[in-house]
C-alpha atoms as a PDB file:
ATOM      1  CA  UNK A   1     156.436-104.117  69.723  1.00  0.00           C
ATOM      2  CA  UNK A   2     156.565-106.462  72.460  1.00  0.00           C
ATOM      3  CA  UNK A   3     155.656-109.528  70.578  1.00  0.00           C
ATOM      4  CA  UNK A   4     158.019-108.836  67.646  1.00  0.00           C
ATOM      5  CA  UNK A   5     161.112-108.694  70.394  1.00  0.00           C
ATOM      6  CA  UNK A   6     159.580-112.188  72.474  1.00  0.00           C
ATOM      7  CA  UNK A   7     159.351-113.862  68.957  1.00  0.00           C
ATOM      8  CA  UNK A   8     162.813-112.359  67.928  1.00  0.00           C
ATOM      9  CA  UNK A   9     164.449-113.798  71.301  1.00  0.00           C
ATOM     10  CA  UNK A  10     162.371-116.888  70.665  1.00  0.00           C
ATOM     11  CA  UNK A  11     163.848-117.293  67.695  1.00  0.00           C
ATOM     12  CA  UNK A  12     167.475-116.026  68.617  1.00  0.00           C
ATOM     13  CA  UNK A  13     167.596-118.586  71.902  1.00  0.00           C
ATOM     14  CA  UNK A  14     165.881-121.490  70.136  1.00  0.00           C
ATOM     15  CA  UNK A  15     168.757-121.329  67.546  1.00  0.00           C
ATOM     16  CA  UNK A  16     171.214-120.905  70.090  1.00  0.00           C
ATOM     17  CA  UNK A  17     169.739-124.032  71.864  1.00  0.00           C
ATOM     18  CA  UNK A  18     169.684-126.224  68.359  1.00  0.00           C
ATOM     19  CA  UNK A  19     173.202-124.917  67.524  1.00  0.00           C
ATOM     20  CA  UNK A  20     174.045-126.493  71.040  1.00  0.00           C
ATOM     21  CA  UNK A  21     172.490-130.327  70.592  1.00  0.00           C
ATOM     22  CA  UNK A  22     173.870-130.422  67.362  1.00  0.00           C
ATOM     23  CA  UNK A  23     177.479-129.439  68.465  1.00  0.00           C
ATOM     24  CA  UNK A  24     176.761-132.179  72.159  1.00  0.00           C
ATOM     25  CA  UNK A  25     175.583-134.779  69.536  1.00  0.00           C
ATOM     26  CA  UNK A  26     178.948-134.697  67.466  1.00  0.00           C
ATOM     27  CA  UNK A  27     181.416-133.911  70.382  1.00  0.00           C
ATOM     28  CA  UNK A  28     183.473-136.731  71.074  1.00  0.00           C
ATOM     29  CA  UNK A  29     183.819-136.022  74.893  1.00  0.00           C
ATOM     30  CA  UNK A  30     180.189-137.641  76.292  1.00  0.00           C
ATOM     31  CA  UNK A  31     182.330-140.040  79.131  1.00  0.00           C
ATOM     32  CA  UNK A  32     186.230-139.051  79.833  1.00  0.00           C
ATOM     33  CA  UNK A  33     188.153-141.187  82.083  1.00  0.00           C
ATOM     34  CA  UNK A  34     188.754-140.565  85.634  1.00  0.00           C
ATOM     35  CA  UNK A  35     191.883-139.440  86.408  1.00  0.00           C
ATOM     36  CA  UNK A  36     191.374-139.441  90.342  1.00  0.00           C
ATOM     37  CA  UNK A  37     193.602-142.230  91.512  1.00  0.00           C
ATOM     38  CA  UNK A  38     196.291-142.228  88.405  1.00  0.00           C
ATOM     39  CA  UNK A  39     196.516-138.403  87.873  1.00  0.00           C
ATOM     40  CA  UNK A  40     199.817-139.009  86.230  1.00  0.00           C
ATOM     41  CA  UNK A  41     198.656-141.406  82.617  1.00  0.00           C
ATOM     42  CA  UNK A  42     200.447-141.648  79.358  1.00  0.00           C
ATOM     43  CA  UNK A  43     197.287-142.322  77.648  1.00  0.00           C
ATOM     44  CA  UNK A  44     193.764-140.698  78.530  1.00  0.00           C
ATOM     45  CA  UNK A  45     190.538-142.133  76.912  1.00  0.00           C
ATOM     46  CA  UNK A  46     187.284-140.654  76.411  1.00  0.00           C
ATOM     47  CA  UNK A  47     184.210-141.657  74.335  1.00  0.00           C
ATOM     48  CA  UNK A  48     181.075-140.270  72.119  1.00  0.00           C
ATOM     49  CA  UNK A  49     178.000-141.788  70.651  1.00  0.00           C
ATOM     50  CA  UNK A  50     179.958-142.488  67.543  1.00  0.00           C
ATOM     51  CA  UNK A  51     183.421-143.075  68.324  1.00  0.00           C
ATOM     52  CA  UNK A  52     186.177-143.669  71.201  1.00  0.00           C
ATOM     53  CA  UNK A  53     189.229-141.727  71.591  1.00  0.00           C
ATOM     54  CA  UNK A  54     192.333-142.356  72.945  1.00  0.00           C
ATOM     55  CA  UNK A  55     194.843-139.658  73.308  1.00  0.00           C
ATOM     56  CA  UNK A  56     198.616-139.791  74.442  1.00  0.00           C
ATOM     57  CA  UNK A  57     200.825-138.121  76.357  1.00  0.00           C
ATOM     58  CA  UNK A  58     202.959-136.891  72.978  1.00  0.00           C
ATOM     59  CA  UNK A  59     199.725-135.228  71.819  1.00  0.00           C
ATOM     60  CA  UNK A  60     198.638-137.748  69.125  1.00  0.00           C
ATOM     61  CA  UNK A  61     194.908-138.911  69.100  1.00  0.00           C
ATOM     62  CA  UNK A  62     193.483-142.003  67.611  1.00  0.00           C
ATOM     63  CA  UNK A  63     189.726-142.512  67.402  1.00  0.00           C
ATOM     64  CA  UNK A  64     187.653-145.328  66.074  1.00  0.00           C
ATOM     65  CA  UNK A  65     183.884-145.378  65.422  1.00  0.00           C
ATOM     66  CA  UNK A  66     181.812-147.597  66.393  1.00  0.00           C
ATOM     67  CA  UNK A  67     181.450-150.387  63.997  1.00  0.00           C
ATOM     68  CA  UNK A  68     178.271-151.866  65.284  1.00  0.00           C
ATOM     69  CA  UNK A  69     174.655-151.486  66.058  1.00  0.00           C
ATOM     70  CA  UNK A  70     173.522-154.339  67.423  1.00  0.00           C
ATOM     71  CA  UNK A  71     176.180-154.821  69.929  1.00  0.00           C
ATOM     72  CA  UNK A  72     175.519-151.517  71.117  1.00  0.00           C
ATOM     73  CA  UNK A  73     173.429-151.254  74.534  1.00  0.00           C
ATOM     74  CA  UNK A  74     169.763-150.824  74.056  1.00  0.00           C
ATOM     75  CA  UNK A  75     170.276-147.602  76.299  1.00  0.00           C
ATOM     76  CA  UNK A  76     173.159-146.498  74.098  1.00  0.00           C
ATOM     77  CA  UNK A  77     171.358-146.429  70.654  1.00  0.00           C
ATOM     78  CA  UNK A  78     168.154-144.774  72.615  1.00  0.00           C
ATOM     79  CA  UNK A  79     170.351-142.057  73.691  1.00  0.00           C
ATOM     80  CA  UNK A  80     171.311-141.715  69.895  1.00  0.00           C
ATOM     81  CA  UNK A  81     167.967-141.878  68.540  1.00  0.00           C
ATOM     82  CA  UNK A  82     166.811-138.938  71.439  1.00  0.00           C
ATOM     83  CA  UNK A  83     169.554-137.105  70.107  1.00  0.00           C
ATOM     84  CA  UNK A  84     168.936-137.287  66.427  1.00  0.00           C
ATOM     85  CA  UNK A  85     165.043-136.299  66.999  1.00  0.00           C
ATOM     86  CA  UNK A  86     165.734-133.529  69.017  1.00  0.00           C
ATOM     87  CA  UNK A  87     167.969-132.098  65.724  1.00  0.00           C
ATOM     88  CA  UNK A  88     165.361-133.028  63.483  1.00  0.00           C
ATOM     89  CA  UNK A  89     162.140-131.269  65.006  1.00  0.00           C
ATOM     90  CA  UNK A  90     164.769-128.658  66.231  1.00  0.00           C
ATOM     91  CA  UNK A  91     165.861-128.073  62.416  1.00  0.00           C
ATOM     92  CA  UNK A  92     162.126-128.129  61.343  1.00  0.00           C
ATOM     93  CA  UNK A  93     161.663-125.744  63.960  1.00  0.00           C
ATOM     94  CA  UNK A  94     163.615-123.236  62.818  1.00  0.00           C
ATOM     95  CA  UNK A  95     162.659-123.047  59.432  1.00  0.00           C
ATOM     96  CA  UNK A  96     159.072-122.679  60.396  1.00  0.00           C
ATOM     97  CA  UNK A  97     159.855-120.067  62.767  1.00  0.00           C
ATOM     98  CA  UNK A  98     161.843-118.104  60.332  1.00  0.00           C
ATOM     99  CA  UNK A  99     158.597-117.137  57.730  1.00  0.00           C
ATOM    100  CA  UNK A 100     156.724-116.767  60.851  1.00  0.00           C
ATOM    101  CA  UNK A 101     158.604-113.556  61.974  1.00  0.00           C
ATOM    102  CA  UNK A 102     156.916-110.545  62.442  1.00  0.00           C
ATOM    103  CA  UNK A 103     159.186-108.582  61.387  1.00  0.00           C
ATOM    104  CA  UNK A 104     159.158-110.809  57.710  1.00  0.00           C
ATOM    105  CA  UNK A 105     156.192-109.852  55.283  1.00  0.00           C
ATOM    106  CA  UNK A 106     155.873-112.711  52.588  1.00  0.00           C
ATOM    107  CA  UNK A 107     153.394-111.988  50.195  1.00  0.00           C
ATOM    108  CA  UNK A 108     149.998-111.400  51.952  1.00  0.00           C
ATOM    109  CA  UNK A 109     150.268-113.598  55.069  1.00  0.00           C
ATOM    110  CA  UNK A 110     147.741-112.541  57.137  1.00  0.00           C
ATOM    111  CA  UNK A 111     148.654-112.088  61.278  1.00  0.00           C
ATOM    112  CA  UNK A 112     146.506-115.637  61.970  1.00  0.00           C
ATOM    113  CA  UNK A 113     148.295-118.009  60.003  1.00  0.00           C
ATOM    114  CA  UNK A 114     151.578-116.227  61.603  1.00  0.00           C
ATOM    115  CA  UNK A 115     150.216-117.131  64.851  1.00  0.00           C
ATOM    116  CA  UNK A 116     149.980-120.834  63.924  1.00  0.00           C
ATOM    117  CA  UNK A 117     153.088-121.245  62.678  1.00  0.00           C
ATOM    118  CA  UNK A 118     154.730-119.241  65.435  1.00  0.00           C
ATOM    119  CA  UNK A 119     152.797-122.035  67.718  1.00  0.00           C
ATOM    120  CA  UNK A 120     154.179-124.997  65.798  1.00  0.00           C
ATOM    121  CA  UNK A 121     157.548-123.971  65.894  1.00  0.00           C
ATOM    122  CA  UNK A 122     157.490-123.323  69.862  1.00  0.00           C
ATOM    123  CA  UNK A 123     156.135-126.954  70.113  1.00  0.00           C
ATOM    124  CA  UNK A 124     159.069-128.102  67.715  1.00  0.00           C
ATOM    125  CA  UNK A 125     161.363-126.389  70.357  1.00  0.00           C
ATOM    126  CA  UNK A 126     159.800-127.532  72.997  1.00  0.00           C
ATOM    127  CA  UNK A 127     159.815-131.323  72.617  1.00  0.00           C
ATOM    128  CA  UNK A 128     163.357-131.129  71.034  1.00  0.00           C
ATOM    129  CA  UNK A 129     164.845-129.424  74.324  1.00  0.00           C
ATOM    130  CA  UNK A 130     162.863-132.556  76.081  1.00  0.00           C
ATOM    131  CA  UNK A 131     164.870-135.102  73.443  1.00  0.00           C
ATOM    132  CA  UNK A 132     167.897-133.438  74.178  1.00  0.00           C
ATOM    133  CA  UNK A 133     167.796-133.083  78.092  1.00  0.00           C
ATOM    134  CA  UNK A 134     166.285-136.440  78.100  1.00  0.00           C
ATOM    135  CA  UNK A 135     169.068-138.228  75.827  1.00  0.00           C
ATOM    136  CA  UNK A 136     171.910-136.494  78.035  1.00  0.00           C
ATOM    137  CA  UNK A 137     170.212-137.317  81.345  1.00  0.00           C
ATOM    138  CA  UNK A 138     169.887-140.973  80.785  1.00  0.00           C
ATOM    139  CA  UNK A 139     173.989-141.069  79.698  1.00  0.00           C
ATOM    140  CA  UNK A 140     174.477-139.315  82.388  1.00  0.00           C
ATOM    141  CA  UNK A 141     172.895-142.050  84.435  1.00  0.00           C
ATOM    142  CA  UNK A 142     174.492-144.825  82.669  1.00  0.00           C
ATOM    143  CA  UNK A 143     177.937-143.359  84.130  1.00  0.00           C
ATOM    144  CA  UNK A 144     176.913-142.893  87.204  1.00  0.00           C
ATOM    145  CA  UNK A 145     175.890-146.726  87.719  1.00  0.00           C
ATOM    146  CA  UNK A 146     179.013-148.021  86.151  1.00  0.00           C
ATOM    147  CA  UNK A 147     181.143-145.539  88.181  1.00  0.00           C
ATOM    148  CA  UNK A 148     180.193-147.047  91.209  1.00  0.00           C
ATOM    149  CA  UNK A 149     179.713-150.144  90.091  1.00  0.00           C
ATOM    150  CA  UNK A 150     183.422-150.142  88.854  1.00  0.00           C
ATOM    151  CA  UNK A 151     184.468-148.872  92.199  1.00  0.00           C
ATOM    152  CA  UNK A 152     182.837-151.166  94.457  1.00  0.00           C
ATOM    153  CA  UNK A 153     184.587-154.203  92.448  1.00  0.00           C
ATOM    154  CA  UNK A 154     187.894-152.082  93.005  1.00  0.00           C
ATOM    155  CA  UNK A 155     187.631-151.429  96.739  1.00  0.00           C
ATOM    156  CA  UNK A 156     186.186-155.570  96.930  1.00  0.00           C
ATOM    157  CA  UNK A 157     189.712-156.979  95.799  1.00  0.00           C
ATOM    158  CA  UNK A 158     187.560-158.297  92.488  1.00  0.00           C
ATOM    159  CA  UNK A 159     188.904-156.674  90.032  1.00  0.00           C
ATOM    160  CA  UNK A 160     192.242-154.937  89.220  1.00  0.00           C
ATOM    161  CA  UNK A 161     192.381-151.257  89.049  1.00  0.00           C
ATOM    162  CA  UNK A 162     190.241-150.228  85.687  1.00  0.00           C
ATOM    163  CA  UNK A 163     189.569-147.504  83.776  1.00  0.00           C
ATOM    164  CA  UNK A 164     186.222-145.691  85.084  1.00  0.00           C
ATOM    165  CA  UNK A 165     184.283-142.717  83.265  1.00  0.00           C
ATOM    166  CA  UNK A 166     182.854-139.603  84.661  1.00  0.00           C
ATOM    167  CA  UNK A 167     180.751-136.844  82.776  1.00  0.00           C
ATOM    168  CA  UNK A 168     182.284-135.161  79.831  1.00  0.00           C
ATOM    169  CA  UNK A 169     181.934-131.462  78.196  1.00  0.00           C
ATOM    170  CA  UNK A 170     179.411-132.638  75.844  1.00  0.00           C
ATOM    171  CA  UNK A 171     176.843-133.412  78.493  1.00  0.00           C
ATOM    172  CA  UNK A 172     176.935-130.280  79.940  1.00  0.00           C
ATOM    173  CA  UNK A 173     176.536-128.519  76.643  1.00  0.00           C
ATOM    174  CA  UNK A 174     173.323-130.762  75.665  1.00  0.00           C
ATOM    175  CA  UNK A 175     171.831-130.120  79.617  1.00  0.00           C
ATOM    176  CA  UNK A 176     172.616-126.124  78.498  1.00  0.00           C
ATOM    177  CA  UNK A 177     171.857-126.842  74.807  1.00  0.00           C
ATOM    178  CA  UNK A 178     168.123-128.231  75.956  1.00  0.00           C
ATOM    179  CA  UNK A 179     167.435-125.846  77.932  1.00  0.00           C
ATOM    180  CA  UNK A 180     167.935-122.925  75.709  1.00  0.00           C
ATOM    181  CA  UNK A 181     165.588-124.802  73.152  1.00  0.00           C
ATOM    182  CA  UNK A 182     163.016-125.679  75.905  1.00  0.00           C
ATOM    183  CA  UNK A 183     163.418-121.783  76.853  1.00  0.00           C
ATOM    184  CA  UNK A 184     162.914-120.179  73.316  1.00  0.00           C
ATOM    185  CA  UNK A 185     159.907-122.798  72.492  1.00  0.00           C
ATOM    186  CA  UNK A 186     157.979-121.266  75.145  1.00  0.00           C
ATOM    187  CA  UNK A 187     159.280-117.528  74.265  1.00  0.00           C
ATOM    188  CA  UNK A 188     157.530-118.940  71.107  1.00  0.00           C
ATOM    189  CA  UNK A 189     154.209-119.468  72.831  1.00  0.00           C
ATOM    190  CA  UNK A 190     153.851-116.530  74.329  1.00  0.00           C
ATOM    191  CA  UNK A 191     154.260-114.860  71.404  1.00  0.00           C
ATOM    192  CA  UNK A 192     151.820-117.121  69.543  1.00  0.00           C
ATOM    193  CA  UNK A 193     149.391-114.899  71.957  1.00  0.00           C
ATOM    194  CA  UNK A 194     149.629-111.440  70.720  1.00  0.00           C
ATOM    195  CA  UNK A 195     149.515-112.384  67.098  1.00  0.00           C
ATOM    196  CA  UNK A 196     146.411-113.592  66.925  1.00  0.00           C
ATOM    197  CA  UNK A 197     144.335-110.903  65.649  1.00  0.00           C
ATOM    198  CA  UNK A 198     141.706-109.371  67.994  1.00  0.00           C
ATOM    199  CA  UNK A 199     138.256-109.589  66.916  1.00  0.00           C
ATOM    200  CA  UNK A 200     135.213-107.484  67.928  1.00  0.00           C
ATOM    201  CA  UNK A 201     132.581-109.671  69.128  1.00  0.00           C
ATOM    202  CA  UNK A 202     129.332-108.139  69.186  1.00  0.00           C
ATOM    203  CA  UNK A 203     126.353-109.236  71.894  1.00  0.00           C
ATOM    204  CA  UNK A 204     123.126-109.969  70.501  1.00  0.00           C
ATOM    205  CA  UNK A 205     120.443-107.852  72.281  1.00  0.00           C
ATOM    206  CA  UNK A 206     117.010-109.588  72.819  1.00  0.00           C
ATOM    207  CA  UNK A 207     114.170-107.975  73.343  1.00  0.00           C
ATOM    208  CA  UNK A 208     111.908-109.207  76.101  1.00  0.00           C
ATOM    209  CA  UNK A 209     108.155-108.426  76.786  1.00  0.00           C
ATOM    210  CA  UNK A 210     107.555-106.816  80.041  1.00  0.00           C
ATOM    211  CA  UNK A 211     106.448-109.226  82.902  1.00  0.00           C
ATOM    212  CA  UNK A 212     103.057-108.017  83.022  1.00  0.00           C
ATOM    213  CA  UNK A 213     100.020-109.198  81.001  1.00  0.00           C
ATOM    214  CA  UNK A 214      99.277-106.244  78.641  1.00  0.00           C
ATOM    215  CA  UNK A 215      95.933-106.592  76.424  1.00  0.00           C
ATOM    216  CA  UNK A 216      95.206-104.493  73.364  1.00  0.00           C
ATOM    217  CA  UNK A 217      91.863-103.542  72.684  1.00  0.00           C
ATOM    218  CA  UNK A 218      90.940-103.465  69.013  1.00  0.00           C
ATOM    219  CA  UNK A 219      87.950-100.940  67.627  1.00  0.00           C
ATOM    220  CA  UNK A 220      86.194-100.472  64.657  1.00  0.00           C
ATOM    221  CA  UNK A 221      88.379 -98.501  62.651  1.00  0.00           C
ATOM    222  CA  UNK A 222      86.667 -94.929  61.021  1.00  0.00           C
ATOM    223  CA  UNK A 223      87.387 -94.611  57.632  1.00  0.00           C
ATOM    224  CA  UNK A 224      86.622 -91.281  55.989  1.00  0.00           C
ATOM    225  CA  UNK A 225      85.099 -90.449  51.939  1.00  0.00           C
ATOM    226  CA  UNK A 226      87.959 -88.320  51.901  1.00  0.00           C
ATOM    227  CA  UNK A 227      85.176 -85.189  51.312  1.00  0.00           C
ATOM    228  CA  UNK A 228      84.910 -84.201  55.289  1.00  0.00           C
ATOM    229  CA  UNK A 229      85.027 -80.173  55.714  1.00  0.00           C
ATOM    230  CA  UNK A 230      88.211 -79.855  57.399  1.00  0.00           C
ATOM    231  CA  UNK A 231      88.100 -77.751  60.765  1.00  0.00           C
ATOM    232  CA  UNK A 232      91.102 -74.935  60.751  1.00  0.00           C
ATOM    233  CA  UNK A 233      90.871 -72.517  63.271  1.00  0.00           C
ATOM    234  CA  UNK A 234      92.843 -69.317  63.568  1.00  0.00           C
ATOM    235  CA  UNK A 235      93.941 -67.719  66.753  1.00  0.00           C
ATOM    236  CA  UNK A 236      94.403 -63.464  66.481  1.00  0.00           C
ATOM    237  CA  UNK A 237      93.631 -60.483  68.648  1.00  0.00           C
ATOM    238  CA  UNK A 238      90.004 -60.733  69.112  1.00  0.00           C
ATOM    239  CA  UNK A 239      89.222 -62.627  66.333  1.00  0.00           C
ATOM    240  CA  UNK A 240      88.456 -65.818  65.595  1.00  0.00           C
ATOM    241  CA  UNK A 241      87.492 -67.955  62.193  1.00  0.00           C
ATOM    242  CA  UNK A 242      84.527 -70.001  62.292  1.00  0.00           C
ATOM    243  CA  UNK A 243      84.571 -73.236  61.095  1.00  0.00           C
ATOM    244  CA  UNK A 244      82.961 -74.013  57.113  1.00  0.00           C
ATOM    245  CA  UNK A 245      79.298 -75.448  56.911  1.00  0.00           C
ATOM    246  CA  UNK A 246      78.178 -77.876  55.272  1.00  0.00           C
ATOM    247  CA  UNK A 247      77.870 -76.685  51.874  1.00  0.00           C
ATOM    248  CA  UNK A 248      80.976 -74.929  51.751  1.00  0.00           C
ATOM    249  CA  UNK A 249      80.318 -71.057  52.296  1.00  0.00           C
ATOM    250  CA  UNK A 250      81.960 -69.748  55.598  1.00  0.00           C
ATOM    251  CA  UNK A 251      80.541 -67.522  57.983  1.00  0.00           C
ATOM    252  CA  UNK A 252      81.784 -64.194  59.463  1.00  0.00           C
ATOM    253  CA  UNK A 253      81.715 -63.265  62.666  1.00  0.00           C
ATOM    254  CA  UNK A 254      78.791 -60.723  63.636  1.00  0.00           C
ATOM    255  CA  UNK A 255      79.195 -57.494  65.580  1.00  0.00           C
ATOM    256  CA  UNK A 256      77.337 -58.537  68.394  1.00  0.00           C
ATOM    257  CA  UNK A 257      81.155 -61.100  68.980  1.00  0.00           C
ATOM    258  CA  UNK A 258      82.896 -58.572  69.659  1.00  0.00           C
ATOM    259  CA  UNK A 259      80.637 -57.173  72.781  1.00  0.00           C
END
């Protein structure tokens, strides 16, 4: 009972973690403009990994993709390739992990090959929470070195004041997203554990000769015709049955045996 509810959570959180990186991976809010010294703007612009927004004070947004690759930054398109793995495997995960349920019977699938597939999906999840947390950490550090390098050149007179970006909703949501998925592929693992069918394993018992020299002595072995007198004797109250002679006529006790 307690594997089919770790695999069910598995399961459950791992799809809750997937849902998460796909919805980070298509939100349009991955670096929103500071607001800190111009809290009062007419326009307010925030970017994705597709497209940039820009979105006015009368409510009316305009966004426009990003019509290039190669002028991308190296770091940008790894983010997006980090991103689109972690969907993939996390995708493939799931519909591994969904005819390896316990609580699913498909034809006659024994427990083992259950307990494989329950391991390959917990891997899936595993290294797609890694993609994901991986992708949104190294945005997240791209910001963080052009925040400050934006505000150096503002408080050094070099530049005028400029537009600078701080985190947006959808890292948060991959940091929680990845997590979830890193969470339910080891909920996955454990599980992997107790459905693997127990098997008896039996100890082989050897049979030693004792320390101690022990010699067997062989004789001449006796080997009767087969027309011996056999020798029956017959215990009663003062009587007793002698044994047959030789040619077969048996002999009575005489009245000087009972003196």
């Amino acid at each position: 009972m307690s594997v089919t509810i770790c695999q069910s959570m598995g399961f459950v959180v791992s799809t809750l973690g997937i849902g998460g990186i796909i919805a980070s991976t298509c939100m349009d809010q991955w670096s929103t403009q500071d607001l800190y010294n111009n809290p009062v703007t007419a326009v307010f612009n925030y970017q994705g990994l597709w497209r940039t927004c820009v979105r006015e004070s009368s409510g009316f947004t305009e966004c426009r993709g990003y019509f290039t690759i190669l002028g991308l930054p190296g770091m940008f398109q790894a983010v997006r390739a980090l991103m689109i793995v972690g969907i993939v495997l996390g995708i493939l995960g799931l519909l591994v992990c969904i005819f390896a349920l316990k609580c699913i019977r498909i034809g006659n699938m024994e427990d083992s090959a259950k307990a494989n597939m329950t391991l390959t999906s917990g891997i899936m999840f595993i290294v797609a929470g890694l993609c994901a947390i991986t992708g949104v950490s190294v945005f997240a550090n791209m910001l963080v070195t052009k925040f400050w390098m934006s505000t150096a050149n503002m408080y050094e007179g070099m530049q005028n004041i400029q537009n600078r970006y701080t985190f947006g909703s959808a890292l948060f949501v991959g940091w929680v997203a990845g997590g979830l998925a890193l969470v339910g592929g080891i909920m996955m693992c454990l599980a992997c554990k107790g459905l693997v069918p127990e098997e008896s394993r039996y100890k082989a018992v050897s049979y030693n000769a004792s320390g101690r020299n022990i010699s067997y002595r062989t004789g001449p072995i006796k080997v009767g015709s087969g027309y011996e007198p056999e020798t029956k004797t017959r215990k009663g109250a003062g009587y007793e049955e002698a044994a047959r002679s030789e040619d077969g006529r048996r002999s009575y006790p005489s009245k000087y045996d009972y003196v």
